[in-house]
PDB file of N, CA and C in Angstrom:
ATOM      1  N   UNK A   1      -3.435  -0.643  15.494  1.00  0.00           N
ATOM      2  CA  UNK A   1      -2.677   0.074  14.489  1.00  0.00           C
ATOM      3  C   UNK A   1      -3.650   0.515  13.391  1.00  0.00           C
ATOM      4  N   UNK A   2      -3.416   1.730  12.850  1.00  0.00           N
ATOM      5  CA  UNK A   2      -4.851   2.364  12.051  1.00  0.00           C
ATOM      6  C   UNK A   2      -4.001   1.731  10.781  1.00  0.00           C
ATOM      7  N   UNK A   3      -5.218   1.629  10.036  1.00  0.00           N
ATOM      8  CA  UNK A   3      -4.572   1.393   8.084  1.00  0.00           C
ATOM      9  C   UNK A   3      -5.555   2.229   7.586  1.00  0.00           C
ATOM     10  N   UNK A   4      -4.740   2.565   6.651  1.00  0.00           N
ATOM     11  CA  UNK A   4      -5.116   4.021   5.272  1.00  0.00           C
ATOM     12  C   UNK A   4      -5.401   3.175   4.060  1.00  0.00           C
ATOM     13  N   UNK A   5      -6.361   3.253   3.431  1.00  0.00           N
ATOM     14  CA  UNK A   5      -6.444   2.518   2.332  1.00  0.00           C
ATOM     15  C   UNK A   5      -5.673   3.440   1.000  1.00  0.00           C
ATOM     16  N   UNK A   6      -5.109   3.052   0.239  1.00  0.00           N
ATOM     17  CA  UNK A   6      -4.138   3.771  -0.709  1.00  0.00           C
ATOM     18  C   UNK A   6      -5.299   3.798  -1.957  1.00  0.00           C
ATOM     19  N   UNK A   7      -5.082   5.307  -2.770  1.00  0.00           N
ATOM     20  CA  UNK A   7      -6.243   5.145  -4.206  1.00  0.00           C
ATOM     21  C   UNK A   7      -5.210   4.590  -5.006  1.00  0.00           C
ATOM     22  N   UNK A   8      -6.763   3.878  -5.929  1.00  0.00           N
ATOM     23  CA  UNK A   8      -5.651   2.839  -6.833  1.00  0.00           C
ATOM     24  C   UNK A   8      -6.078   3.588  -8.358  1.00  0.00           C
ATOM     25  N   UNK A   9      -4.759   3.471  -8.632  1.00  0.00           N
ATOM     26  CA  UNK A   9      -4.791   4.203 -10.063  1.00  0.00           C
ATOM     27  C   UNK A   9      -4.892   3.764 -10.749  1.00  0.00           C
ATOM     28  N   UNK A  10      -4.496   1.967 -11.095  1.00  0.00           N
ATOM     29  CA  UNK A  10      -4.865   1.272 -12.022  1.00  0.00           C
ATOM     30  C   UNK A  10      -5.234  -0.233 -11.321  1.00  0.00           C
ATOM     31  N   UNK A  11      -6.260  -0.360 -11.341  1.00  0.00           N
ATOM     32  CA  UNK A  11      -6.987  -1.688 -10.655  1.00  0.00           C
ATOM     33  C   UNK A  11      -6.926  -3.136 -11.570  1.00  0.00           C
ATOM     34  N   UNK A  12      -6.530  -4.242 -10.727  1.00  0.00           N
ATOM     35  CA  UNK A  12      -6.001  -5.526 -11.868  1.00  0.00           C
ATOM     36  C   UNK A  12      -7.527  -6.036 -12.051  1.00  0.00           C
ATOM     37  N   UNK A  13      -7.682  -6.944 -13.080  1.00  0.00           N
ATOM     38  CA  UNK A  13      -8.767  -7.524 -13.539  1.00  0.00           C
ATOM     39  C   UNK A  13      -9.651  -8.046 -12.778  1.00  0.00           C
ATOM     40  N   UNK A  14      -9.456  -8.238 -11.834  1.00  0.00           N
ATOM     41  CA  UNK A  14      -9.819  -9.159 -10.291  1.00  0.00           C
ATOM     42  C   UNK A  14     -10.236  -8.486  -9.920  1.00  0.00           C
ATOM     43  N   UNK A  15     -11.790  -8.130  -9.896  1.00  0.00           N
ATOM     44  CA  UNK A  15     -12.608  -7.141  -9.264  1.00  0.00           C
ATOM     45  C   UNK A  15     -12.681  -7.261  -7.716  1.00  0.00           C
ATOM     46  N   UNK A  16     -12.861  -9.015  -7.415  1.00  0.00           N
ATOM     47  CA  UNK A  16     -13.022  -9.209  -6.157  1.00  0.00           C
ATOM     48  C   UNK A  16     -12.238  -8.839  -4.949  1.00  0.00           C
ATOM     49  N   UNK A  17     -10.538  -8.462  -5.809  1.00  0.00           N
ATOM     50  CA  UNK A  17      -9.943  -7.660  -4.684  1.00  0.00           C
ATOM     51  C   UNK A  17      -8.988  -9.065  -4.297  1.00  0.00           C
ATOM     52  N   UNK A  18      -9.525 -10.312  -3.858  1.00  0.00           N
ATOM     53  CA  UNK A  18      -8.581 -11.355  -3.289  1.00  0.00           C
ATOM     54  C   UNK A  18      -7.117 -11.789  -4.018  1.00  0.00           C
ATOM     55  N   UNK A  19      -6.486 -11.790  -3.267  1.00  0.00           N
ATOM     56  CA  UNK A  19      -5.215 -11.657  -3.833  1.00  0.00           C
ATOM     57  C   UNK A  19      -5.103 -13.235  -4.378  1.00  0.00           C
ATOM     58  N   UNK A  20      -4.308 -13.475  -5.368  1.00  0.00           N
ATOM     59  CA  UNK A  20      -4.434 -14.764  -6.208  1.00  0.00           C
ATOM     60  C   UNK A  20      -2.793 -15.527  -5.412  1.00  0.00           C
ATOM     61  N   UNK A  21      -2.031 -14.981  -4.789  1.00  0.00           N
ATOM     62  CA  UNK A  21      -1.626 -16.240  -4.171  1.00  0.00           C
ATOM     63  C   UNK A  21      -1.181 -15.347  -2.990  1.00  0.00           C
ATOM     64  N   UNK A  22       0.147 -15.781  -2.283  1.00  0.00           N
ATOM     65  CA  UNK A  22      -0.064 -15.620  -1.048  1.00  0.00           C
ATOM     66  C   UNK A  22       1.224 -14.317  -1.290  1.00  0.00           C
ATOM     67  N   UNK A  23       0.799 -12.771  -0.330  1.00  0.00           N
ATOM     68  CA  UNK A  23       1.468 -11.620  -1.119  1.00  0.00           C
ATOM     69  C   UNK A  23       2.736 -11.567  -0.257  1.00  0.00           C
ATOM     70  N   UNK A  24       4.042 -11.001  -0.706  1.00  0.00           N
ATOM     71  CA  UNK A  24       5.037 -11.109  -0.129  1.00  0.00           C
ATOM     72  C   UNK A  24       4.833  -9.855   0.541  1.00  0.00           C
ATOM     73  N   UNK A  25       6.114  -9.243   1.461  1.00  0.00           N
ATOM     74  CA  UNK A  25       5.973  -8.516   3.019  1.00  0.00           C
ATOM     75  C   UNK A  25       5.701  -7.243   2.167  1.00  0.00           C
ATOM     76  N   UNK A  26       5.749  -6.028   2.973  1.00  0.00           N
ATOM     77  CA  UNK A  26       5.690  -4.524   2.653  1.00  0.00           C
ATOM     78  C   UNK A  26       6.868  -4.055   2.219  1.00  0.00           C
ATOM     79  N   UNK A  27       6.625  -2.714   1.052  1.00  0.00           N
ATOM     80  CA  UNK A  27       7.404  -2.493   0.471  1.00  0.00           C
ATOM     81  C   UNK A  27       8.267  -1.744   1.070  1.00  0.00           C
ATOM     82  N   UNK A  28       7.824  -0.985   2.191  1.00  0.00           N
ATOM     83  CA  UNK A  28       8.007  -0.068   3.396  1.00  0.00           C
ATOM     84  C   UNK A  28       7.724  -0.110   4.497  1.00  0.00           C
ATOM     85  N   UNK A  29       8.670  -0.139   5.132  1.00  0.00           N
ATOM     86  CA  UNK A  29       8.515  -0.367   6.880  1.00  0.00           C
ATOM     87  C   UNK A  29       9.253   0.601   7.849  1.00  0.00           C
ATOM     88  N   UNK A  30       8.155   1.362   8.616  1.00  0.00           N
ATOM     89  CA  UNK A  30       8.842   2.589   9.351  1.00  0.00           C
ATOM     90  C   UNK A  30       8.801   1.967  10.842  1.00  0.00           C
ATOM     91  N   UNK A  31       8.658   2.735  11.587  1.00  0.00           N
ATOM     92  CA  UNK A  31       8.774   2.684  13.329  1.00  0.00           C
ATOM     93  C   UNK A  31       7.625   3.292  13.514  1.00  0.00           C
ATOM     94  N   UNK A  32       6.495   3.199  12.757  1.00  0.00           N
ATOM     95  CA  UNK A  32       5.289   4.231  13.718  1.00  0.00           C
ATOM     96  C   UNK A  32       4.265   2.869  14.013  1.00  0.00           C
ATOM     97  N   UNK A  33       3.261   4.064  13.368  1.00  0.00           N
ATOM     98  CA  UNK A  33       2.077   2.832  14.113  1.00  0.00           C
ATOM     99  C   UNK A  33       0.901   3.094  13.038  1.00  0.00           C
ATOM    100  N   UNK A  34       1.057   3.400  11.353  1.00  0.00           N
ATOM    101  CA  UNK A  34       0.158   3.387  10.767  1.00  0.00           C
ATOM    102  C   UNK A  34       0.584   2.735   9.364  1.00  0.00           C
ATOM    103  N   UNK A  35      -0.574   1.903   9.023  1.00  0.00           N
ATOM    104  CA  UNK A  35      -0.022   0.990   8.239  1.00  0.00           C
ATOM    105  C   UNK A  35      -0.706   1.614   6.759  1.00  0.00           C
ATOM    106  N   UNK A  36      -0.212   1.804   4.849  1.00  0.00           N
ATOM    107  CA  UNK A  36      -0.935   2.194   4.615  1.00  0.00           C
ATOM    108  C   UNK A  36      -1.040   0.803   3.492  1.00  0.00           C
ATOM    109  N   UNK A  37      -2.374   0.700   3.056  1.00  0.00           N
ATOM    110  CA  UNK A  37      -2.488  -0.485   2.473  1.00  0.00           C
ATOM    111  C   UNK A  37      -3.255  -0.615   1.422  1.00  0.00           C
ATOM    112  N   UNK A  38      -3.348  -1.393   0.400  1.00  0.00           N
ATOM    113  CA  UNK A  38      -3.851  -1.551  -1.103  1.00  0.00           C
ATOM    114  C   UNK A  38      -5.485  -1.419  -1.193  1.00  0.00           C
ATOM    115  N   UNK A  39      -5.310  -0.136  -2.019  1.00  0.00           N
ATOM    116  CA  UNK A  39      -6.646   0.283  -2.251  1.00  0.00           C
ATOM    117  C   UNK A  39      -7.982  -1.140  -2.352  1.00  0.00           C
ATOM    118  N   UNK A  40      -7.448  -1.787  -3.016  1.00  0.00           N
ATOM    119  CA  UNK A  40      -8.032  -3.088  -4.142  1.00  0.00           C
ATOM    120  C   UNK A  40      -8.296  -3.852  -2.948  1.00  0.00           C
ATOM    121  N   UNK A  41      -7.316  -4.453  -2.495  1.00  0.00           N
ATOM    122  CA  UNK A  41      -7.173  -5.823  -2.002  1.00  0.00           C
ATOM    123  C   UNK A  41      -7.123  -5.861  -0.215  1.00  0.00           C
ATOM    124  N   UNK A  42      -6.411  -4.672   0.314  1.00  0.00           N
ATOM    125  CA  UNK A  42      -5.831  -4.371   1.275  1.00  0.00           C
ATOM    126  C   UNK A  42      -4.868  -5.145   1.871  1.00  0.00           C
ATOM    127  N   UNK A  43      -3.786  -5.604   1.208  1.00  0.00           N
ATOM    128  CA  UNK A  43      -2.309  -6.169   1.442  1.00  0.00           C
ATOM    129  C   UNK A  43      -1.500  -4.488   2.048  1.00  0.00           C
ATOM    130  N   UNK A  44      -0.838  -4.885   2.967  1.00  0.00           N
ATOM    131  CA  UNK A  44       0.002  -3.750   3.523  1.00  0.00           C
ATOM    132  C   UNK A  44       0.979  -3.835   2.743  1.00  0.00           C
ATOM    133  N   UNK A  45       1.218  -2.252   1.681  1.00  0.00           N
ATOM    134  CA  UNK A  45       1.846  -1.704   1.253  1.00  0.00           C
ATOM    135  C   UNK A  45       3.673  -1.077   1.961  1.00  0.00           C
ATOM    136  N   UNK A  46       2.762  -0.440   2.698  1.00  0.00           N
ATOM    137  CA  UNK A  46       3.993   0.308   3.821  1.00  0.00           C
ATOM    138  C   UNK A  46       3.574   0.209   5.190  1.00  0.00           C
ATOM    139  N   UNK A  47       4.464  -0.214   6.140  1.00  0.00           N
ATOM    140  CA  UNK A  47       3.706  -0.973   7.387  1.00  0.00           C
ATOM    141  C   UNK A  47       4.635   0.085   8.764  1.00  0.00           C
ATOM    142  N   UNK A  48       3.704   0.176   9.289  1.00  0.00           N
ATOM    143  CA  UNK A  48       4.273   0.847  10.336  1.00  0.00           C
ATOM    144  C   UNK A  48       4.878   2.401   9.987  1.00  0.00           C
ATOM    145  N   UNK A  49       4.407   3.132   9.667  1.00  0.00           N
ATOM    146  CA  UNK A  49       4.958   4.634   9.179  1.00  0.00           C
ATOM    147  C   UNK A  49       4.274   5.444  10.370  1.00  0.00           C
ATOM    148  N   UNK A  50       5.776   6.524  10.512  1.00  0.00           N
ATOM    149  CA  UNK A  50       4.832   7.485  11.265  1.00  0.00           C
ATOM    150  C   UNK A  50       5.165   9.127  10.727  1.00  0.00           C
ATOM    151  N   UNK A  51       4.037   9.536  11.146  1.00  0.00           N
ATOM    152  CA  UNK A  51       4.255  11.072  10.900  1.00  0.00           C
ATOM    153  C   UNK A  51       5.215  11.675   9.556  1.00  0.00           C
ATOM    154  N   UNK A  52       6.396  11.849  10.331  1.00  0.00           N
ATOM    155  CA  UNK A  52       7.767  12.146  10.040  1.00  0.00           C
ATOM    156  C   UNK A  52       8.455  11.184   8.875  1.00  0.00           C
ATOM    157  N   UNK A  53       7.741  10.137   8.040  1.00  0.00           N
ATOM    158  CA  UNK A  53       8.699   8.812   7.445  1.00  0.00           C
ATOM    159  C   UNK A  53       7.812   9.327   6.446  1.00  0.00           C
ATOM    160  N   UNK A  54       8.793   9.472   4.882  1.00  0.00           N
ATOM    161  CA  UNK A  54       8.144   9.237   3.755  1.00  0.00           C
ATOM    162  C   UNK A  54       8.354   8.052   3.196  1.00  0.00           C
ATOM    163  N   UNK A  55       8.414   7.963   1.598  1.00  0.00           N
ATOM    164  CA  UNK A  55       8.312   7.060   0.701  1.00  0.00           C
ATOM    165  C   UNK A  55       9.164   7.785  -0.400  1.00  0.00           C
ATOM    166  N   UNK A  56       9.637   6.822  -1.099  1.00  0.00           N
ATOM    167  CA  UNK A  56      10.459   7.667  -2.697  1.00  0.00           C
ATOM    168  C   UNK A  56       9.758   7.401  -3.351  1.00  0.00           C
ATOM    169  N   UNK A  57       8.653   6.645  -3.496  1.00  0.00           N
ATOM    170  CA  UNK A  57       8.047   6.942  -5.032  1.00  0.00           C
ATOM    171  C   UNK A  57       6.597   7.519  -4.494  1.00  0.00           C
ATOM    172  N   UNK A  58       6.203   7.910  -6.101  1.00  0.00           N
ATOM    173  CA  UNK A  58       4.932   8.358  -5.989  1.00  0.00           C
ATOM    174  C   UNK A  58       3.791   6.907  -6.288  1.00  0.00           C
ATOM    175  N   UNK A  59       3.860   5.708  -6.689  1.00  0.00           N
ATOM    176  CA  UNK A  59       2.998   4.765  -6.703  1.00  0.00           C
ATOM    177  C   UNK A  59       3.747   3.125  -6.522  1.00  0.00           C
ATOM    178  N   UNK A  60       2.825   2.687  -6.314  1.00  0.00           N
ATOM    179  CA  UNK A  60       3.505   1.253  -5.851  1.00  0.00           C
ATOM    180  C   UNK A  60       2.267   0.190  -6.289  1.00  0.00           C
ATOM    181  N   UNK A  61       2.980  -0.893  -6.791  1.00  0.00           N
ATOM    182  CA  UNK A  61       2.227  -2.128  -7.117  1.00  0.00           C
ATOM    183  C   UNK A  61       1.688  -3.101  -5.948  1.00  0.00           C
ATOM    184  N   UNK A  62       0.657  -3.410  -5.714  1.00  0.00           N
ATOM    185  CA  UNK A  62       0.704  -4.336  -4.739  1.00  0.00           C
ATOM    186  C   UNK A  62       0.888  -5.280  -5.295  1.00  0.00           C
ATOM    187  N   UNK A  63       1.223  -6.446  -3.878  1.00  0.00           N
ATOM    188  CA  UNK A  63       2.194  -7.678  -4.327  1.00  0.00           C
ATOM    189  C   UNK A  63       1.349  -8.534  -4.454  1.00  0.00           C
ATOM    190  N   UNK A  64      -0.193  -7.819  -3.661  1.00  0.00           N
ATOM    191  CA  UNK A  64      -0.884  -9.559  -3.183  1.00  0.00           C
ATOM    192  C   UNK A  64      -1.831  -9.698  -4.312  1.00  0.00           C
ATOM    193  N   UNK A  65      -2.526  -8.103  -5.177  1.00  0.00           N
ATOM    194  CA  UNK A  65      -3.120  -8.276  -6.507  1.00  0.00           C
ATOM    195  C   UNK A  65      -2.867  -7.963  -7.511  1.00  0.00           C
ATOM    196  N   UNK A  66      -1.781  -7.082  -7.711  1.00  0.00           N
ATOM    197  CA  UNK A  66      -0.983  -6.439  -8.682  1.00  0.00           C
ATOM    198  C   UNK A  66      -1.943  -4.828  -8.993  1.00  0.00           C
ATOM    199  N   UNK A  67      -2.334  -4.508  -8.124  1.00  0.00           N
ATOM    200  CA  UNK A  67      -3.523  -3.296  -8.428  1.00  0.00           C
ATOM    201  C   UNK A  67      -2.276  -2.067  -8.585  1.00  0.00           C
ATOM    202  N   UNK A  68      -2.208  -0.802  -9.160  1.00  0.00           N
ATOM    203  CA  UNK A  68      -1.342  -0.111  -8.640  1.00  0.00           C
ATOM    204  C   UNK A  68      -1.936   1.264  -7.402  1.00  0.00           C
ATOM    205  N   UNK A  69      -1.540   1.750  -6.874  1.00  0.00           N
ATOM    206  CA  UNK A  69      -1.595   2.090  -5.724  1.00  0.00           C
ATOM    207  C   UNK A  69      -0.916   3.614  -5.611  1.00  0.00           C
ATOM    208  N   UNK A  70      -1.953   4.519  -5.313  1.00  0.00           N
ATOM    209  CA  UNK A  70      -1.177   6.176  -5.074  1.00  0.00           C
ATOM    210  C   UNK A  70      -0.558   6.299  -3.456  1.00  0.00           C
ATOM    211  N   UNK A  71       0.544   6.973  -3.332  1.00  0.00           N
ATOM    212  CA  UNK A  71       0.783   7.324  -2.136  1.00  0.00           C
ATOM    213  C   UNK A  71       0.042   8.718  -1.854  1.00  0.00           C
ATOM    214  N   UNK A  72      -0.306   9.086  -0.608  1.00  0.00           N
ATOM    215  CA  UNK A  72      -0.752  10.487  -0.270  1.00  0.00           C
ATOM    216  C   UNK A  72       0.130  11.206  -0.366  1.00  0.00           C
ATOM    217  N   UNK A  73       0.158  12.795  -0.968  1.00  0.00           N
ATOM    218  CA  UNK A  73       1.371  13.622  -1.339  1.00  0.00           C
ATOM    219  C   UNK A  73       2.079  13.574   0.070  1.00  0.00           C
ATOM    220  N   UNK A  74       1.295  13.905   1.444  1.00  0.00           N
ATOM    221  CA  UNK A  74       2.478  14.351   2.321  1.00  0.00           C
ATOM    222  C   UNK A  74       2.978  12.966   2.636  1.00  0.00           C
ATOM    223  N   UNK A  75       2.980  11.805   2.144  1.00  0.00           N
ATOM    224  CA  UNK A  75       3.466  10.731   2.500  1.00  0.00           C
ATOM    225  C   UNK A  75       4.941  10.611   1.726  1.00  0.00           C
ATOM    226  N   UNK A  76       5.051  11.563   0.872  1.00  0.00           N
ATOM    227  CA  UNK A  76       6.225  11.344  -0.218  1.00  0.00           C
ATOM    228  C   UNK A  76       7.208  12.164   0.193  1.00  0.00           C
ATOM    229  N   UNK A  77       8.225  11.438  -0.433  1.00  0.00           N
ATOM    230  CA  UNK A  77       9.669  12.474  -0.154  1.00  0.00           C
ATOM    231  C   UNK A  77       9.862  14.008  -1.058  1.00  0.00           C
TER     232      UNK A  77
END
């Protein structure tokens, strides 16, 4: 399954990226086969998207570092 790393628009203090405890599931879950995941840390954001599946927002927090996270425009609704 390919993963997309997401740009992060605002990066948490934690340079190292490791997530400080253990991150809860994805915020988004489609039927494909591409996962896209946290710029920072790489916790899966939105898991399994394909083609055809957007997202409603334009940014998302990850869970596992708190980094925030851009979606790609054609990824959006």
């Amino acid at each position: 399954m390919p993963s997309i790393p997401l740009k992060v628009t605002r990066p948490t203090a934690n340079d190292a990226g490791a997530p400080p405890g253990r991150p809860a599931g994805p915020l988004f879950r489609g039927n494909g086969d591409i996962d896209y995941v946290c710029g920072q840390c790489g916790t899966v954001i939105a898991a399994a998207m394909s083609p055809t599946q957007h997202v409603i927002v334009d940014t998302a927090r990850c869970s596992g570092c708190g980094a925030e996270n851009e979606f790609p425009v054609e990824l959006r609704a």
